[in-house]
C-alpha atoms as a PDB file:
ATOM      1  CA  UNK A   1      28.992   5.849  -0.966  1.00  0.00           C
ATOM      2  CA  UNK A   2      31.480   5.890  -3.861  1.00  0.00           C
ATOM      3  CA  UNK A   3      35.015   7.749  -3.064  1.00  0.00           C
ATOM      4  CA  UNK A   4      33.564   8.682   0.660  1.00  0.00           C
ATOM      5  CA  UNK A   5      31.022  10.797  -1.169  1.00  0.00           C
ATOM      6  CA  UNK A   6      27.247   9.815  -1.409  1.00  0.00           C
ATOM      7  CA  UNK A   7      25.676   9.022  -4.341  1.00  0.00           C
ATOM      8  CA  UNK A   8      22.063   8.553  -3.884  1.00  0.00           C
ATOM      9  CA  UNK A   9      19.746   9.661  -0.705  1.00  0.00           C
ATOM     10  CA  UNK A  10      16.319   7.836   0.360  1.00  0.00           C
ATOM     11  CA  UNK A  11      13.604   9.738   1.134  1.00  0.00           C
ATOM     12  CA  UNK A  12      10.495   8.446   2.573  1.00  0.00           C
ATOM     13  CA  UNK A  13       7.273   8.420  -0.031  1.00  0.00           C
ATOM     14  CA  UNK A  14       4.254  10.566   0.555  1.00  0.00           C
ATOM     15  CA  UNK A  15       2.370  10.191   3.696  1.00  0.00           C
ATOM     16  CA  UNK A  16      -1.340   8.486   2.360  1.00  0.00           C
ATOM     17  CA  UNK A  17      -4.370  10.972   1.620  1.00  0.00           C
ATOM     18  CA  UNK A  18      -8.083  10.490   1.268  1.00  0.00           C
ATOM     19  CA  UNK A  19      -9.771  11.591  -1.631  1.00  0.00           C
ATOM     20  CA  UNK A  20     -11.100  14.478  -0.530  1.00  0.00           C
ATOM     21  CA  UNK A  21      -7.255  15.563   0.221  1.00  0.00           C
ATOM     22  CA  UNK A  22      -6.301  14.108  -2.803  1.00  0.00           C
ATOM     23  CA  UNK A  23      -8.729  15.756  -4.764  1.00  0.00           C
ATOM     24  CA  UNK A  24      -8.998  19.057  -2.554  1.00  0.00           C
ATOM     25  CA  UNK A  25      -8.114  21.498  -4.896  1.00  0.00           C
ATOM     26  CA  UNK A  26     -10.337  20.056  -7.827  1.00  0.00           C
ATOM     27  CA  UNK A  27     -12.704  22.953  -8.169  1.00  0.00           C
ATOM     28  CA  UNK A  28      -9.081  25.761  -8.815  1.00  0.00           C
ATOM     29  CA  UNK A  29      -9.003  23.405 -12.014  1.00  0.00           C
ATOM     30  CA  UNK A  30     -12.148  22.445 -13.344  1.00  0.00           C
ATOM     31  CA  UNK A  31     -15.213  24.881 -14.193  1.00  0.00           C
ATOM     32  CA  UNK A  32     -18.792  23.916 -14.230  1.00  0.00           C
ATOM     33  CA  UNK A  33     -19.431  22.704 -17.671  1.00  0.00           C
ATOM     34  CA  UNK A  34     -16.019  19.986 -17.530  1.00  0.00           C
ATOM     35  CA  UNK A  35     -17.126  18.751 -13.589  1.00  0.00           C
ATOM     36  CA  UNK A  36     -20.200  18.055 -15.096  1.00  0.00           C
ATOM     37  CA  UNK A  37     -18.776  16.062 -18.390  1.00  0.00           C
ATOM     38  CA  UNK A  38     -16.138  14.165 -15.975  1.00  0.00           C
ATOM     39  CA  UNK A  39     -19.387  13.293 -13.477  1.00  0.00           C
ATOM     40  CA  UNK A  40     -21.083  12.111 -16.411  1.00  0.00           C
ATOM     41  CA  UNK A  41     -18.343  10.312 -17.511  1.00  0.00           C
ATOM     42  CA  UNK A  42     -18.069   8.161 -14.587  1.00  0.00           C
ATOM     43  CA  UNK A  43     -21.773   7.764 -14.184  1.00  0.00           C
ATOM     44  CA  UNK A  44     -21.201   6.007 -18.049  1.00  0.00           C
ATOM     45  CA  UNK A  45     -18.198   4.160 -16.805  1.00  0.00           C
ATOM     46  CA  UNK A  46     -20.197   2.455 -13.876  1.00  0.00           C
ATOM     47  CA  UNK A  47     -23.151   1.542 -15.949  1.00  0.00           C
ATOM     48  CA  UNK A  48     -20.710  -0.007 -17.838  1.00  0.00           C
ATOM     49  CA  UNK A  49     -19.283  -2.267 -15.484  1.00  0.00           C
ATOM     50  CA  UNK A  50     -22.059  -2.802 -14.051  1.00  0.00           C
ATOM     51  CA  UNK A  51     -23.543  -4.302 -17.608  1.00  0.00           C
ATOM     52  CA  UNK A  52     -20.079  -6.237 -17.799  1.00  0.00           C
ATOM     53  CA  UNK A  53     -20.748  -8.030 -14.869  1.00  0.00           C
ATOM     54  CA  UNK A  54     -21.106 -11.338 -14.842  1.00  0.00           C
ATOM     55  CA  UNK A  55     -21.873 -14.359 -12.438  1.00  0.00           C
ATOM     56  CA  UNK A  56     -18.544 -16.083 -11.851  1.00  0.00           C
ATOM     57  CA  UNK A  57     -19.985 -19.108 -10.708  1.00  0.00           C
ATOM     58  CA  UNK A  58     -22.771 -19.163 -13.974  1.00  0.00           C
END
Protein backbone atom coordinates (compact mmCIF):
# COMPACT_ATOMS: atom_id res chain seq x y z
CA UNK A 1 0.00 0.00 0.00
CA UNK A 2 1.36 3.51 -0.65
CA UNK A 3 -1.15 6.54 0.38
CA UNK A 4 -3.94 3.73 1.45
CA UNK A 5 -3.99 2.80 -2.21
CA UNK A 6 -2.46 -0.54 -3.55
CA UNK A 7 0.24 -0.68 -5.65
CA UNK A 8 0.92 -4.10 -6.80
CA UNK A 9 -1.52 -7.37 -6.59
CA UNK A 10 -0.22 -11.18 -6.43
CA UNK A 11 -1.70 -13.52 -8.41
CA UNK A 12 -1.09 -17.12 -8.19
CA UNK A 13 1.10 -18.69 -11.35
CA UNK A 14 -0.40 -21.16 -13.74
CA UNK A 15 -1.76 -24.32 -12.44
CA UNK A 16 1.00 -27.23 -13.99
CA UNK A 17 0.07 -29.02 -17.43
CA UNK A 18 1.28 -32.15 -19.12
CA UNK A 19 2.53 -32.04 -22.42
CA UNK A 20 -0.14 -33.15 -24.15
CA UNK A 21 -2.08 -29.97 -22.51
CA UNK A 22 0.76 -28.02 -23.06
CA UNK A 23 1.13 -28.88 -26.46
CA UNK A 24 -2.72 -29.51 -27.24
CA UNK A 25 -3.28 -27.19 -29.79
CA UNK A 26 0.02 -28.01 -31.80
CA UNK A 27 -1.58 -29.34 -34.92
CA UNK A 28 -3.93 -25.37 -35.33
CA UNK A 29 -0.14 -24.26 -35.85
CA UNK A 30 1.94 -26.54 -37.59
CA UNK A 31 1.13 -28.32 -41.08
CA UNK A 32 2.49 -31.58 -42.22
CA UNK A 33 5.67 -30.75 -43.93
CA UNK A 34 7.08 -28.40 -40.54
CA UNK A 35 5.75 -31.43 -37.84
CA UNK A 36 7.74 -33.51 -39.82
CA UNK A 37 11.08 -31.13 -39.98
CA UNK A 38 10.58 -30.34 -36.04
CA UNK A 39 10.23 -34.48 -35.48
CA UNK A 40 13.25 -34.80 -37.40
CA UNK A 41 14.85 -32.27 -35.67
CA UNK A 42 14.62 -33.81 -32.38
CA UNK A 43 15.29 -37.27 -33.65
CA UNK A 44 18.95 -35.31 -34.72
CA UNK A 45 19.08 -33.65 -31.37
CA UNK A 46 18.89 -37.07 -29.43
CA UNK A 47 21.38 -38.83 -31.58
CA UNK A 48 23.33 -36.14 -30.64
CA UNK A 49 23.35 -36.44 -27.10
CA UNK A 50 23.33 -39.61 -27.19
CA UNK A 51 26.94 -39.52 -29.20
CA UNK A 52 27.95 -36.81 -26.48
CA UNK A 53 27.61 -39.10 -23.85
CA UNK A 54 30.18 -40.05 -21.97
CA UNK A 55 31.11 -42.42 -18.96
CA UNK A 56 31.51 -40.15 -15.95
CA UNK A 57 33.34 -42.51 -14.05
CA UNK A 58 35.89 -43.40 -17.39
Amino acid sequence: MRHKHPVANLVPGAARMTAIEALGDIFATLDDAEGTAWLDDIARGDRLRVAEARDPWA
